[in-house]
Protein backbone atom coordinates (compact mmCIF):
# COMPACT_ATOMS: atom_id res chain seq x y z
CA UNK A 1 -21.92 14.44 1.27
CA UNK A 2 -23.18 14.42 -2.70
CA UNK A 3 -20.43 16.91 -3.51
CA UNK A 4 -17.65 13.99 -2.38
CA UNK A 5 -19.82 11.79 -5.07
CA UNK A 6 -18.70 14.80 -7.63
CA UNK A 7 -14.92 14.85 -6.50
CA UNK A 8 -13.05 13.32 -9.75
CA UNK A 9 -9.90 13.45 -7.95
CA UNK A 10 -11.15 11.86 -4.69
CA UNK A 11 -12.64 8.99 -7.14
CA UNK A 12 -9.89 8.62 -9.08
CA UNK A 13 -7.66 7.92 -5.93
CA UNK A 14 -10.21 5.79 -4.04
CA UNK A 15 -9.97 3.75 -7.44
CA UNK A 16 -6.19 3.60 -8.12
CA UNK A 17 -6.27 2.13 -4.18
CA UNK A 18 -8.97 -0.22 -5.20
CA UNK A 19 -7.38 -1.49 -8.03
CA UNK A 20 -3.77 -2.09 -6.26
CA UNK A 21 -5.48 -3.88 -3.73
CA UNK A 22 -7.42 -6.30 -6.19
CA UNK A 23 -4.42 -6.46 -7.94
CA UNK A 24 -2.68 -8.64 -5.20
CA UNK A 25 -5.02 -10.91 -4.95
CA UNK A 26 -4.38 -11.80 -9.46
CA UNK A 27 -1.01 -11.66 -8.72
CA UNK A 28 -1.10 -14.42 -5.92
CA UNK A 29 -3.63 -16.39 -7.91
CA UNK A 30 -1.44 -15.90 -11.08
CA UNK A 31 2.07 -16.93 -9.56
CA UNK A 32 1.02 -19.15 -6.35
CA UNK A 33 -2.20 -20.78 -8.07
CA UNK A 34 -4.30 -19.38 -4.77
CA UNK A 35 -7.25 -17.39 -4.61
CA UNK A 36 -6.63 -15.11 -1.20
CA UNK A 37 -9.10 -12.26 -1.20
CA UNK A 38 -7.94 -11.29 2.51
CA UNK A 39 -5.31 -10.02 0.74
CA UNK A 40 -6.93 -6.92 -1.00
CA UNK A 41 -7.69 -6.02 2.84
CA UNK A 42 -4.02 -6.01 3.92
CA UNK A 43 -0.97 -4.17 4.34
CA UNK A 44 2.29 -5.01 1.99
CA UNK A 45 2.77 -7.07 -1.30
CA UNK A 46 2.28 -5.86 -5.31
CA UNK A 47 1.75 -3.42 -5.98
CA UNK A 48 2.03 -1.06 -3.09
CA UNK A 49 -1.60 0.37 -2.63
CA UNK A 50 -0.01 3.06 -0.15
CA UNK A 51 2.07 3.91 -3.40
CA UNK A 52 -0.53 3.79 -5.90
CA UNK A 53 -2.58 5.93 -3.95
CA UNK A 54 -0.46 9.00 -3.22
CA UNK A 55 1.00 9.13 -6.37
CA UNK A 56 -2.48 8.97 -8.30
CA UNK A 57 -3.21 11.82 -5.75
CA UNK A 58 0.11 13.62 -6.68
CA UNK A 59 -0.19 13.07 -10.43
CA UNK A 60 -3.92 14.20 -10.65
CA UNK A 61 -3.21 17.43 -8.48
CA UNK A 62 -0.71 18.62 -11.43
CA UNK A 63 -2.67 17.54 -14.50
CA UNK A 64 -5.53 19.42 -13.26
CA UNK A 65 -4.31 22.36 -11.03
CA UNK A 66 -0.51 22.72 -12.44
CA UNK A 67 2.63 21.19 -11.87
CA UNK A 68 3.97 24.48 -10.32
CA UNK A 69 0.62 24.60 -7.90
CA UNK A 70 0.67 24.09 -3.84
CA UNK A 71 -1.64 21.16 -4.57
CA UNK A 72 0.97 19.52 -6.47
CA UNK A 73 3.77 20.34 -3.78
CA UNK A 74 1.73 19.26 -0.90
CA UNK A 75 0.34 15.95 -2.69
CA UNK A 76 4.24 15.41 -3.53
CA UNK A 77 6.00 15.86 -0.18
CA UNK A 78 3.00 13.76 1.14
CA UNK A 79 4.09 11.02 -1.72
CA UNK A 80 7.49 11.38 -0.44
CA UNK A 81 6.75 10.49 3.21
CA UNK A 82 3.75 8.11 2.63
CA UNK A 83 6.09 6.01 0.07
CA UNK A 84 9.51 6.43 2.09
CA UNK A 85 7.61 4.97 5.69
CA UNK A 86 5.89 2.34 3.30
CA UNK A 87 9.72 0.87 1.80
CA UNK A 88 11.40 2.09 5.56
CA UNK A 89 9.98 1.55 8.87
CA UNK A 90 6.98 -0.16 7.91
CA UNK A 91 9.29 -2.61 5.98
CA UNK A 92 11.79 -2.60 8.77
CA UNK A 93 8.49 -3.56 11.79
CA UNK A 94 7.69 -6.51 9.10
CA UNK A 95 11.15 -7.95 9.69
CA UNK A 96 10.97 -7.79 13.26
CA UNK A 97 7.84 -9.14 13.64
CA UNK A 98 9.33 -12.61 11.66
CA UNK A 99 12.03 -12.44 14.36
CA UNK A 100 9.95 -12.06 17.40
CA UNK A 101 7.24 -14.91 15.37
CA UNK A 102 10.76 -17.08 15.22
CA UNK A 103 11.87 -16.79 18.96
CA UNK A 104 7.86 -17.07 20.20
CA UNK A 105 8.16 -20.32 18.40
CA UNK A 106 11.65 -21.39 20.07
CA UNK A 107 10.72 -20.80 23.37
CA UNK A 108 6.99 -21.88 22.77
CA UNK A 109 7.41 -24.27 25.39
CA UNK A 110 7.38 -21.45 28.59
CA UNK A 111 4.00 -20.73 26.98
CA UNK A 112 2.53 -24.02 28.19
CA UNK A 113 0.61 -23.09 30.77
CA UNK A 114 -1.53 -19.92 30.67
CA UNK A 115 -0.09 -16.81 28.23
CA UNK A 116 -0.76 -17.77 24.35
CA UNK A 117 1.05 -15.89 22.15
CA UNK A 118 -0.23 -14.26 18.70
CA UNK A 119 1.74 -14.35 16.22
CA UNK A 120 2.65 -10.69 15.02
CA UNK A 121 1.63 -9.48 11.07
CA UNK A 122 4.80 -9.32 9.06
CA UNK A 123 3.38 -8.17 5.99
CA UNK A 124 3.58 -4.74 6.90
CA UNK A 125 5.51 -2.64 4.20
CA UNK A 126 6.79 -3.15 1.10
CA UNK A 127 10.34 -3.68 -1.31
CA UNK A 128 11.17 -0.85 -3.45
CA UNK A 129 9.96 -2.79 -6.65
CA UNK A 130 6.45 -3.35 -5.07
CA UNK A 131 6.56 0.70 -4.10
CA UNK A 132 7.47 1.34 -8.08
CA UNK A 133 5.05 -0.74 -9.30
CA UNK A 134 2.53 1.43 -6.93
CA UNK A 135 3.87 4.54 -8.33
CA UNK A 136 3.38 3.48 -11.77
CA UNK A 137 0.12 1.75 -11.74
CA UNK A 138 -0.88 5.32 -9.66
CA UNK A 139 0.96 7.52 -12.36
CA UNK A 140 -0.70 5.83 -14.75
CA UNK A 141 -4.30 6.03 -13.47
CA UNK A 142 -4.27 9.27 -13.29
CA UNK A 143 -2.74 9.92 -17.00
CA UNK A 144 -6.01 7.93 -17.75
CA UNK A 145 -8.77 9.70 -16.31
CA UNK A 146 -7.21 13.18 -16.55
CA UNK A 147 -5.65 13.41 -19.65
């Protein structure tokens, strides 16, 4: 368990996610003039913390084992998938769930009596910009502690 406490790599990632997700909440504060701290426990918004975190993973597994290494491959088709399902079908379920929310609401009045519906999360995934912004502020974490 100690040895996880000596894992510079495994830190470095848990703290590129940690700082993604504290960096949405600023970024509301900054632009909407609200203080939301749910939202560094949530899916979607900017930066992408799915983002951030595989590429910090990616990034550190080449500065410190080799570009050319399977660490680096693996961490990179991993960053492929993680960041493609982040910007694609988790983006995609978002959008659906604001649809469904929408015709809950319409029809809201069948719900009368008895079944209550929840509304569905749409905050799911994230825009390409929010995904780059990940990737950088990941990229860029990792430049920092390993170089």
């Amino acid at each position: 368990m100690f040895n996880l406490l000596e894992n510079s790599i495994l830190l470095t990632v848990i703290f590129s996610t940690f700082t993604a997700q504290v960096l949405k909440s600023l970024i509301i504060l900054l632009f909407d003039r609200k203080l939301i701290l749910n939202r560094m426990i949530e899916t979607g918004g900017m930066p992408s913390s799915h983002s951030a975190t595989v590429a910090t993973l990616a990034t550190s597994m080449g500065l410190v084992y080799g570009w050319n290494s399977p660490y680096f491959t693996i961490s990179m088709i991993l960053a492929g998938i993680v960041i493609h399902d982040a910007t694609g079908v988790r983006a995609a379920a978002g959008k659906q769930a604001e649809v469904l929310n929408d015709i809950t609401k319409e029809l809201s009045y069948l719900f009368e009596h008895g079944y209550e519906p929840k509304v569905l999360k749409t905050l799911l995934g994230h825009t390409y910009p929010q995904a780059v912004a990940g990737t950088i502020l990941g990229i860029g974490i990792a430049f920092a502690v390993f170089r």
